[in-house]
Structure formats: C-alpha cells, structure tokens
Protein backbone atom coordinates (compact mmCIF):
# COMPACT_ATOMS: atom_id res chain seq x y z
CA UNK A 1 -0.82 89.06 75.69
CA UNK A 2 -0.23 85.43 77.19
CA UNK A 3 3.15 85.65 76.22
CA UNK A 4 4.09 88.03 78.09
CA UNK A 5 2.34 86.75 81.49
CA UNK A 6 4.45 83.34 80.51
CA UNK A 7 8.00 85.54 79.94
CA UNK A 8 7.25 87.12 83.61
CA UNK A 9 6.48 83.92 85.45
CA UNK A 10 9.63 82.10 83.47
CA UNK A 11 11.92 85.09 84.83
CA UNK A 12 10.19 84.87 88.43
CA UNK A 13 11.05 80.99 88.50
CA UNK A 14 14.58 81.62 87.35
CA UNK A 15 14.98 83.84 90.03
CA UNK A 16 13.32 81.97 92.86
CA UNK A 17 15.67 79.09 91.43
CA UNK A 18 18.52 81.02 91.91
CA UNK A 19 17.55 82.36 95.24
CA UNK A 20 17.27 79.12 96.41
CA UNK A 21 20.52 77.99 95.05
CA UNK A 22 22.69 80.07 96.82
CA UNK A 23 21.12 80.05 99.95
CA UNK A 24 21.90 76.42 99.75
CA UNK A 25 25.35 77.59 98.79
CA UNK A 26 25.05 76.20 95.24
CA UNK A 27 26.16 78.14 91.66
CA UNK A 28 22.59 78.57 90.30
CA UNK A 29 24.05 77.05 86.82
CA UNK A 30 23.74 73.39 88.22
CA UNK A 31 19.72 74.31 89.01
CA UNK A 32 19.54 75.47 85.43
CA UNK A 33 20.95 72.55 83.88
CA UNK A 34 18.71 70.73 85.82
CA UNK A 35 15.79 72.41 84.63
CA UNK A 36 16.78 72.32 81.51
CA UNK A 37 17.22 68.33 81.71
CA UNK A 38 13.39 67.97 82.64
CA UNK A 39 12.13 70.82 80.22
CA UNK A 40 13.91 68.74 77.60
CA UNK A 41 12.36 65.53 78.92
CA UNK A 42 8.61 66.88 76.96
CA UNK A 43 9.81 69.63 74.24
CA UNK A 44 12.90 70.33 72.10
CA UNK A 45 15.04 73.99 72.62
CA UNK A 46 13.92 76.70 70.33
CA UNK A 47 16.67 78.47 67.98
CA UNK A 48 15.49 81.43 70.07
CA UNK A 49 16.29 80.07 73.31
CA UNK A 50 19.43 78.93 71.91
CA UNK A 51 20.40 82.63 70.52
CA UNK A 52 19.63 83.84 74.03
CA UNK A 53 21.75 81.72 75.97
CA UNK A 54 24.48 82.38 73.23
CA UNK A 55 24.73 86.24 73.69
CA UNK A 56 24.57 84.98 77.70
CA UNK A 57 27.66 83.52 77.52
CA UNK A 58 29.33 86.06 75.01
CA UNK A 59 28.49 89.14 77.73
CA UNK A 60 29.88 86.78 80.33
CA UNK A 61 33.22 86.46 78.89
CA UNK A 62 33.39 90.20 77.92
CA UNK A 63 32.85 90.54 81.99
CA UNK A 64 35.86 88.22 82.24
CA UNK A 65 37.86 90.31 80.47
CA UNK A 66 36.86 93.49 81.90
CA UNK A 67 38.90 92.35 84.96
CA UNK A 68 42.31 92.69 83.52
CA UNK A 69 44.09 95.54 81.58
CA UNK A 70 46.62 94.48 79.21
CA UNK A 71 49.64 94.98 81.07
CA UNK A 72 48.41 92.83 83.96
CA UNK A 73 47.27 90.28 81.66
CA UNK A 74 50.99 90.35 80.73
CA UNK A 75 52.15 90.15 84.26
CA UNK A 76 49.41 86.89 85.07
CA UNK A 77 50.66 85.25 81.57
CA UNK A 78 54.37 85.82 82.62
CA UNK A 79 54.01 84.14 86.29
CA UNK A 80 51.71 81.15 85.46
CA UNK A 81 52.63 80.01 82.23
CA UNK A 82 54.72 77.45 83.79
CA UNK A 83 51.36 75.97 85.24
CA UNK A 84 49.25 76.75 82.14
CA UNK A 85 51.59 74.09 80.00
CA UNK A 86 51.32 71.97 83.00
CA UNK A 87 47.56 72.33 82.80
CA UNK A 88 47.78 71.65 79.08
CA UNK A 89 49.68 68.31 79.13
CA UNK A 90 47.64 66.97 81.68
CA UNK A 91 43.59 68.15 81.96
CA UNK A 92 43.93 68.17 77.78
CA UNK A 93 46.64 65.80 77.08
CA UNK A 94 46.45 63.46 79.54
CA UNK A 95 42.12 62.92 78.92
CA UNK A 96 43.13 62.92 75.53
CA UNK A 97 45.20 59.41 75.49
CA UNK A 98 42.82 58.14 78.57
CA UNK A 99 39.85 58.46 76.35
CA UNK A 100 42.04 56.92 73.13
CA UNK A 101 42.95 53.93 75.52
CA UNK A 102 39.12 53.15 75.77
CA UNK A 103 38.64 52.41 72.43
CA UNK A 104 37.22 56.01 71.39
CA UNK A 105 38.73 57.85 68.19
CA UNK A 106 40.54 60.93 67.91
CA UNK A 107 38.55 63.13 67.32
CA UNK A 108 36.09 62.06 69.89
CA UNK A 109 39.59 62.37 72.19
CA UNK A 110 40.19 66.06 71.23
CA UNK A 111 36.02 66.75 72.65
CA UNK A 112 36.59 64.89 75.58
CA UNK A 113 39.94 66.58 76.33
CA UNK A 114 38.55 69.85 75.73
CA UNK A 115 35.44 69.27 78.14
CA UNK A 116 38.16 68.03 80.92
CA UNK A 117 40.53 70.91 80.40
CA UNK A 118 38.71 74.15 81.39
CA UNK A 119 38.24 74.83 84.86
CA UNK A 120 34.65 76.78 85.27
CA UNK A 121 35.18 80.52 85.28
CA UNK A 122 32.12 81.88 86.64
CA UNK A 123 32.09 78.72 89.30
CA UNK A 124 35.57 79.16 90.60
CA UNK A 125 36.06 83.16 90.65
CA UNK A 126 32.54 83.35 92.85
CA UNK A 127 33.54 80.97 95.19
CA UNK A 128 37.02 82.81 95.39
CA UNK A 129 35.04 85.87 96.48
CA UNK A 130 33.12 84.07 98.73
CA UNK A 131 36.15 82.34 100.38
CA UNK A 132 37.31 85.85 101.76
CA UNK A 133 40.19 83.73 104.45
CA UNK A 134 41.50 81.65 101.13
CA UNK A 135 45.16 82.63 101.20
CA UNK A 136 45.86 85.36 98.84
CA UNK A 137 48.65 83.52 97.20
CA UNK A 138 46.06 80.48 96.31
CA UNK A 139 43.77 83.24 95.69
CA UNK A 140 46.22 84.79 93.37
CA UNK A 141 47.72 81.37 91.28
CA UNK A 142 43.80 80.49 91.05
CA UNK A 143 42.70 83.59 89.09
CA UNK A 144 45.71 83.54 87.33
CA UNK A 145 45.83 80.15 85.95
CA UNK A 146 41.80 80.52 85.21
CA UNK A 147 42.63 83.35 83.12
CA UNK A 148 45.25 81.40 81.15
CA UNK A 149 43.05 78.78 80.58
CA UNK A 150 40.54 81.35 79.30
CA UNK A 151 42.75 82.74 76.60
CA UNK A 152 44.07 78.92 75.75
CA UNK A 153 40.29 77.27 75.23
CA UNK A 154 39.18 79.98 72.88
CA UNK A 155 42.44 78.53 70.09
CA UNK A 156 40.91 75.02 70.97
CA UNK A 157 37.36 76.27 69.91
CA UNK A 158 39.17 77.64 67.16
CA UNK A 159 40.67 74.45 66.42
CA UNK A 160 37.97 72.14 67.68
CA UNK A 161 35.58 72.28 63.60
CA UNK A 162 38.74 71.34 62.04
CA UNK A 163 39.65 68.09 64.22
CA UNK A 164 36.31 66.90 64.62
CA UNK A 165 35.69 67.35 60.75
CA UNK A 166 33.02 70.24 60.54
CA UNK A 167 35.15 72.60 58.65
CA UNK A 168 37.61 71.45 56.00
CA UNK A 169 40.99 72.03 56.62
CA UNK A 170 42.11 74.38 54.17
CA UNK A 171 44.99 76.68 52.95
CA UNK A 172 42.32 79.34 53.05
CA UNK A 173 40.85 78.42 56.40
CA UNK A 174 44.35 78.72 57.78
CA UNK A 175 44.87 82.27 56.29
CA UNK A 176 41.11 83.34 57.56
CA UNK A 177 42.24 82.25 60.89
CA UNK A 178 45.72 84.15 60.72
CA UNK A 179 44.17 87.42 59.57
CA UNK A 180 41.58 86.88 62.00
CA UNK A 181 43.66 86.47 64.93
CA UNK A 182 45.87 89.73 63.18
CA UNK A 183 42.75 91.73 63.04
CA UNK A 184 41.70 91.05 66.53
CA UNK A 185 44.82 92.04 68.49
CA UNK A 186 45.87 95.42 66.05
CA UNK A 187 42.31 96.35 67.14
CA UNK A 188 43.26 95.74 70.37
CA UNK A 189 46.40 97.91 70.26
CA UNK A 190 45.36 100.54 68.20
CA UNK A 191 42.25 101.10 70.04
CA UNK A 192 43.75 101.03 73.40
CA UNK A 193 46.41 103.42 72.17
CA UNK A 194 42.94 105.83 70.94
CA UNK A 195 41.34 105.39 73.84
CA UNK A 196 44.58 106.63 75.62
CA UNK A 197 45.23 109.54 73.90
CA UNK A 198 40.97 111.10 74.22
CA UNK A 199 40.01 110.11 77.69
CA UNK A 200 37.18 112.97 77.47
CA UNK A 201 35.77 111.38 74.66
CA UNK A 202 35.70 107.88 75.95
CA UNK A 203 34.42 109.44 79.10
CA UNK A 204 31.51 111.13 77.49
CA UNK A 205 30.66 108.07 75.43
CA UNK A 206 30.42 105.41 78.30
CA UNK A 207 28.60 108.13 80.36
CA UNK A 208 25.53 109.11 77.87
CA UNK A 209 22.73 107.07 79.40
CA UNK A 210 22.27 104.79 76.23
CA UNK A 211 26.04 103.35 77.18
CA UNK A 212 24.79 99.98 77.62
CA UNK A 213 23.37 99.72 74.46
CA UNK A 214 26.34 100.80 72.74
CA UNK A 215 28.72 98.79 74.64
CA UNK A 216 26.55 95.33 73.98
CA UNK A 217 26.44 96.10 70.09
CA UNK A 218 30.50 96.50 70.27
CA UNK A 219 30.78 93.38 72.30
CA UNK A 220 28.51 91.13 69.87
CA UNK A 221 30.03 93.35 66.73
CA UNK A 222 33.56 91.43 67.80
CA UNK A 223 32.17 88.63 68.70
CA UNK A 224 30.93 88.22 65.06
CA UNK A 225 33.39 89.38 63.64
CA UNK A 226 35.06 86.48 65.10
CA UNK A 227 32.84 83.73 63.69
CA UNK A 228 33.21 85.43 60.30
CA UNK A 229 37.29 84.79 60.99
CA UNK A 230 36.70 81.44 61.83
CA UNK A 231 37.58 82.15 65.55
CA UNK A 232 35.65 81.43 68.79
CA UNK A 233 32.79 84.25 69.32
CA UNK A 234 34.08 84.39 73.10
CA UNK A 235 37.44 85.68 71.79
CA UNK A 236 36.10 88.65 70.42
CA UNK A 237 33.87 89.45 73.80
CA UNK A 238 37.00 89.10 75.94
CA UNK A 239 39.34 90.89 73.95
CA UNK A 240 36.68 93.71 74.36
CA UNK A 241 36.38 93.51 77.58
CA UNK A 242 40.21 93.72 78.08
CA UNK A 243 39.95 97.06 75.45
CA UNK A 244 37.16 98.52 78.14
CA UNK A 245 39.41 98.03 81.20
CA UNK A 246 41.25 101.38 80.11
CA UNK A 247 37.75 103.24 81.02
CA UNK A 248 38.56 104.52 84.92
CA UNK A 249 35.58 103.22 85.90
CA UNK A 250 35.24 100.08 84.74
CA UNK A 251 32.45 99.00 87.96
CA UNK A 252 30.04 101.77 85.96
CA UNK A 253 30.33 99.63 82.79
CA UNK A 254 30.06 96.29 84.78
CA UNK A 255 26.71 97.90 86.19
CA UNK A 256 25.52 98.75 82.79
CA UNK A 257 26.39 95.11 81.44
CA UNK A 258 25.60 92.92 84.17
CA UNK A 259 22.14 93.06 83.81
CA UNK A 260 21.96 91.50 79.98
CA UNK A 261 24.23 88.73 81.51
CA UNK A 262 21.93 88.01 85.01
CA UNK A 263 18.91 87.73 82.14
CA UNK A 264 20.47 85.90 79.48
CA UNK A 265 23.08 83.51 80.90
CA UNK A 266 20.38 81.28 82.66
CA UNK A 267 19.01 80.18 79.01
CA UNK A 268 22.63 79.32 78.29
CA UNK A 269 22.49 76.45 81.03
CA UNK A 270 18.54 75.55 80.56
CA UNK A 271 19.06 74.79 76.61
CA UNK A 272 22.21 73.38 77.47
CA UNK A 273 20.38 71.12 80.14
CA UNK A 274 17.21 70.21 77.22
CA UNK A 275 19.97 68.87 74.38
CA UNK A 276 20.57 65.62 76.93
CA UNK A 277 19.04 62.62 75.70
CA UNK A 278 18.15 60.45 78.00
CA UNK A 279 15.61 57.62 76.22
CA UNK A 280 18.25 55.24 76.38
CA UNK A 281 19.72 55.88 79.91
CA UNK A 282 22.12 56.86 81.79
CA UNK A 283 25.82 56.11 80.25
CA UNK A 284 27.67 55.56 83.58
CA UNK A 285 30.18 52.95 83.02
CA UNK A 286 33.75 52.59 83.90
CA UNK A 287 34.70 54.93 81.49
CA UNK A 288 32.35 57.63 83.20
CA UNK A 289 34.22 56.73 86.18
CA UNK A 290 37.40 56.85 85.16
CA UNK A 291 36.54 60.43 83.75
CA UNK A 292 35.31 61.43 87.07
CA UNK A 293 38.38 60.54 88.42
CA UNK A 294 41.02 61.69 86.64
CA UNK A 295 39.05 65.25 85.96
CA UNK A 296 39.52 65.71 89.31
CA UNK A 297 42.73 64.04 90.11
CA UNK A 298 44.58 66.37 86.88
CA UNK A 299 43.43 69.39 88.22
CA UNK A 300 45.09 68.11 91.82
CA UNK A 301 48.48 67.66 90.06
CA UNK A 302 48.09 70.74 88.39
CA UNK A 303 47.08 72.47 90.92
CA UNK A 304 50.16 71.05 92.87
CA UNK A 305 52.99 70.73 90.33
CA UNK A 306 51.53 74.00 88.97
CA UNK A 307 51.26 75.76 92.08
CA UNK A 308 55.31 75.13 93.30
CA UNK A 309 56.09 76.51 89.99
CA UNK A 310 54.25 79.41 90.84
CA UNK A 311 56.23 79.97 93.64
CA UNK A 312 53.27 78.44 96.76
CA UNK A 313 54.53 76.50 99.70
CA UNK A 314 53.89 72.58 99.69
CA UNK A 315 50.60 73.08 101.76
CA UNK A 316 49.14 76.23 99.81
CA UNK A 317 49.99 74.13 96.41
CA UNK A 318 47.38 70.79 97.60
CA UNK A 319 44.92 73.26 98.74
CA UNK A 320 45.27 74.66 94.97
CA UNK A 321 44.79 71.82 93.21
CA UNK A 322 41.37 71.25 95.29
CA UNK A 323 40.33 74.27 93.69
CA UNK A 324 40.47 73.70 90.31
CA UNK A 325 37.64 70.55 89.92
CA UNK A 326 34.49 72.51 88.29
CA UNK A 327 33.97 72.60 84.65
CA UNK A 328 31.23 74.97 83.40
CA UNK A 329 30.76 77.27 80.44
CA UNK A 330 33.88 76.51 78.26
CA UNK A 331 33.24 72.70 78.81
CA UNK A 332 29.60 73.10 77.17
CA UNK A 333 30.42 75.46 74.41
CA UNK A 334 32.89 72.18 73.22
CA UNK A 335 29.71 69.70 73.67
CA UNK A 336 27.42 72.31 71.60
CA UNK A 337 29.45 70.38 68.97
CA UNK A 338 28.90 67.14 69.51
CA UNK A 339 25.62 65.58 69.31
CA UNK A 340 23.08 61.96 70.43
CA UNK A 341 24.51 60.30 73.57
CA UNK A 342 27.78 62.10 73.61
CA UNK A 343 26.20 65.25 74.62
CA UNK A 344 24.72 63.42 77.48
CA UNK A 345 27.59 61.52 78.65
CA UNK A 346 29.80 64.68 78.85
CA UNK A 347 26.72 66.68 80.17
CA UNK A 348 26.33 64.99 82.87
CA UNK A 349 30.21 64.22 83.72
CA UNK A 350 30.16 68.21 83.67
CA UNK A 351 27.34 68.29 86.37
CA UNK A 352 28.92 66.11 88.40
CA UNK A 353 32.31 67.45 88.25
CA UNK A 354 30.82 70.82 89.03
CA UNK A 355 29.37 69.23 91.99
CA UNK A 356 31.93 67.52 93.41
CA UNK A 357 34.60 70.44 92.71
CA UNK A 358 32.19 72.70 94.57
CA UNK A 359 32.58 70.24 97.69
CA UNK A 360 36.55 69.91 97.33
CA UNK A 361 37.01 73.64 96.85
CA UNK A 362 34.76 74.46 100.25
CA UNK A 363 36.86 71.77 102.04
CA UNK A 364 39.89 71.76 100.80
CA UNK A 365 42.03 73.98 103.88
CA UNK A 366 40.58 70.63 105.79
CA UNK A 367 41.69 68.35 102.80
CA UNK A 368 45.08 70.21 102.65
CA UNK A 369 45.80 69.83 106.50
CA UNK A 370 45.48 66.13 106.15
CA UNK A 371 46.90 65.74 103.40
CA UNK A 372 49.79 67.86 104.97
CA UNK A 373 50.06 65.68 107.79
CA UNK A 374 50.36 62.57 105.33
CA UNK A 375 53.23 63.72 103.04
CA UNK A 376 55.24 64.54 106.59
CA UNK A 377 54.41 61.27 107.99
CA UNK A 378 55.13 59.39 104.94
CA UNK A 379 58.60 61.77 104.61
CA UNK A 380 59.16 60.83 108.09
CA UNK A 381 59.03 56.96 107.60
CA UNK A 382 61.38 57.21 104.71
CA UNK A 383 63.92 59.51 106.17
C-alpha cells in the first residue's frame, strides 16, 4: 500500500513543480531535468521509469502530428523547404565541422550536430501561443520550419545507430529501412483514403468511450512497428497523428490523449535529468562555449537567411531567428545514445540553450528593433 501513497505524492510534486514553473513563465521541462539531475545525484533510473518517459514522448509527437492534415503538411513542406536545407547546412552541418575542428571524431560530430539541429517542439509552439501579438507571418515561418525539422530528425534517428556504430551497416539493414519507410507511408495513404470513404464508422469508433484506449494502442502499435523497421519510434506516432487529423474533431481526440502525455512526459525529462554524471564535474570549457554560441547564433542565420526565403521582411526575419534557440525533446532522444560524460556535456548545453532561447524568444521584438536600427545605421554609413 506504500506504493501507492509514494506514486500520489510523486504526481502532487510534479504538479506543484509545474505550477510553479509557469507562473514563473518557465517550460516545466527545465524543472524536470533539474529534478532529475539531483534524483540522479543518490539512485540510478529504473527501466520502468525509462519506459514511462518513452511512451511520454511517443504520445507527444503523435500530438504534433495531429496538428496538420496531409495536404497542409504539403503546403508547409512546399513554402519552407528553402529554410529547412538552410537549417540543415548550418544547425547540423555547420556543428558538425565545429565539433570536428576541436579534435572530436565523426561520429561524436554526427551526435553533437544532431543535439544542435532540432529546435524544441513543445518549447517553441507554447511560447508561440503564448506570444498572441507575435506577427502571424513569424508565427507562421516558425511552425512551419519546426515541423520540417520534425519530419527531418526522425531520418537522422534513423541514421544516427549506423554512424555512431550500434547497428552494422548492412545490405539488409538498408532494405529493412526501405520497406519500413514503404510500409509507413502506404499505411498512411491507404488508411486516409478508408477513413475517407466511412466517416460513420470512424465517427462511431473515436466516439465509444474506450476511444482513448484504442487510439494509444494504435499510436504505440506504429511506433513499434517502427523500431522493428529500424526507424525512429517517433515516426510512427506522428505519422499517426497526421492519419487522425481526418477525424472532424480532432480537439475530442486531443482531450482523450492529452492526459497520458501531461502524466507521462514529465518522467521523460526526470530520467533524462538522472543519466548526467556529474562525479567528475562540470565540462564547461571553450568548447562548451563555443557550442553555446554558435547553437544560438545558427538558428539566428537561419532564422534570417531562412526567413527572407520564406518571403518575411528584413525586421520580421531577425525577430525569427531569435525564436528558434531552444533544444528539447529531439535533442535528448540523440543523447539517449551516447553515454559517461558526453551525456552530461550535451545535457547540460541543452539546458542552457533552452534557457537562454526562452529569454531571446520573449525579447526578441526588442532585440529585432535594435538590431533594425543597426543594419540601417550601418547601411547608412556605407551608402
């Protein structure tokens, strides 16, 4: 019976910790990881904790994709993927030959360019909706550039046991992953094209008041049917999610699904938080540095040199790239693969960059204006 007094007064801190977060106008996740840092100081993260936290994060990318129906998906893809390839070359690429240039190998390149690359999700799209006078064009190139990135780091999970020399690169592994991919997008059409054609059925189904059950046991039925391919287990959550958004009412479904994620997400962060090792110190050296720096200063150009692509005024473009600086959940499902003090070093980079791109983004119309003012006055003295 202890147990369960222990599970309540665990789920009462998380909230209180949560509460308090965002009335300091803080994503709880950074008060998670930082439980989890001094939970791991004493004790070591159960496999059950870890499972938890797993289906967390697989529910909270099935929520991502619940957002967009295929044919907008199309429409984001076609307008940002301009800025996506910028994105690429430079949050992936460019950390890529920055980390080689310190010394580091390849494939400890590849990890660190992967951490860099994703811009936090769940981070950035609340603090969109929270920033209700953010232009709707930066609002817009944002989302859309977020969900590019969403549907690129899932092929660099894919890719990531390969290059770092956890899975042997095979003939075989290459087909797996083919008919994997294959599989995962014909169910995608041919279901959507169902679903389509019986609207009473699907209405019926998501309607019967064990929905919720059904719909997380389709969601983690994907997402394992992923890892069986050989893909990412967030690939098959989103592409579900994008199936779902041909249900009318897809703020029913997010009702019935929410819940698993508010519960199980928080154990994502915590065991996430307990796998830093920290016996031998803090690692913050100049290369820690130079990582803070250019994590945020890529997502500036990208935001910037994206952002004109996109079609945003000079001024709207700098206030994009100050929105761009948090790394989150992508970031630490790359470090799950790493392990000793390079789970620490990029742990805590992501921390702080989460930190810090919280500040630019809530500043960044003041940011922008100066930085405005700057480019004209420097234009001015050349001209």
């Amino acid at each position: 019976m202890e147990i369960i007094l222990w599970v309540g007064l665990v789920l009462v801190l998380l909230f209180i910790v949560s509460y308090v977060s965002e009335r300091l106008h803080l994503p709880s996740i950074l008060a998670f990881i930082l439980i989890g840092v001094i939970i791991g100081l004493y004790r070591d993260g159960t496999h059950e904790l870890k499972i938890a936290g797993e289906v967390g994060i697989i529910v909270l990318f099935f929520l991502l994709g619940l957002k967009f129906s295929v044919s907008e998906l199309i429409g984001h893809m076609r307008n940002v993927w301009q800025a996506g390839l910028i994105d690429v070359l430079l949050s992936f690429g460019g950390t890529f030959l920055l980390t080689l240039a310190f010394g580091f190998s390849v494939p400890e390149a590849f990890l660190i360019g992967c951490v860099l690359y994703a811009t936090s999700s769940s981070i950035s799209a609340r603090l969109l909706e929270r920033e209700k006078d953010k232009h709707a064009d930066v609002n817009k190139f944002v989302l859309s550039l977020l969900i590019f990135e969403d549907l690129f780091a899932p092929l660099l999970l894919t890719m990531a046991p390969f290059v770092l020399g956890k899975a042997e690169f095979t003939p075989e592994k290459i087909g797996m992953l083919g008919l994997g991919f294959f599989f995962m997008f014909a169910a995608l059409l041919i279901a959507t094209v169902w679903m389509r054609r019986n609207r009473r059925i699907v209405d019926s189904l998501y309607r019967h008041p064990d929905a919720g059950i059904g719909i997380i046991g389709l969601i983690l039925t994907f997402s394992g049917i992923g890892i069986l391919f050989g893909l990412s287990e967030v690939l098959g959550a989103f592409i579900i999610g994008i199936l779902l958004t041909e249900v009318k009412e897809t703020r029913y479904l997010r009702r019935l699904v929410t819940p698993f994620q508010d519960l199980l997400l928080p154990f994502f962060f915590i065991y996430f938080g307990m796998s830093f090792e920290l016996t031998e110190g803090l690692p913050l050296d100049w290369f820690f540095l130079a990582l803070v720096v250019w994590g945020l200063l890529s997502k500036w150009l990208v935001g910037f040199l994206g952002g004109r692509a996109f079609g945003l005024s000079n001024y709207h473009a700098i206030e994009s790239g100050f929105c761009l600086g948090p790394r989150g959940e992508f970031s630490i499902l790359f470090i799950t693969m790493a392990s000793g003090g390079f789970v620490t070093l990029t742990g805590i980079y992501i921390f702080v960059s989460a930190f810090l791109g919280i500040l630019f983004f809530r500043i960044s119309s003041s940011l922008a204006d100066k930085a405005h003012r700057t480019a004209k006055k420097v234009k001015h003295t050349l001209d």
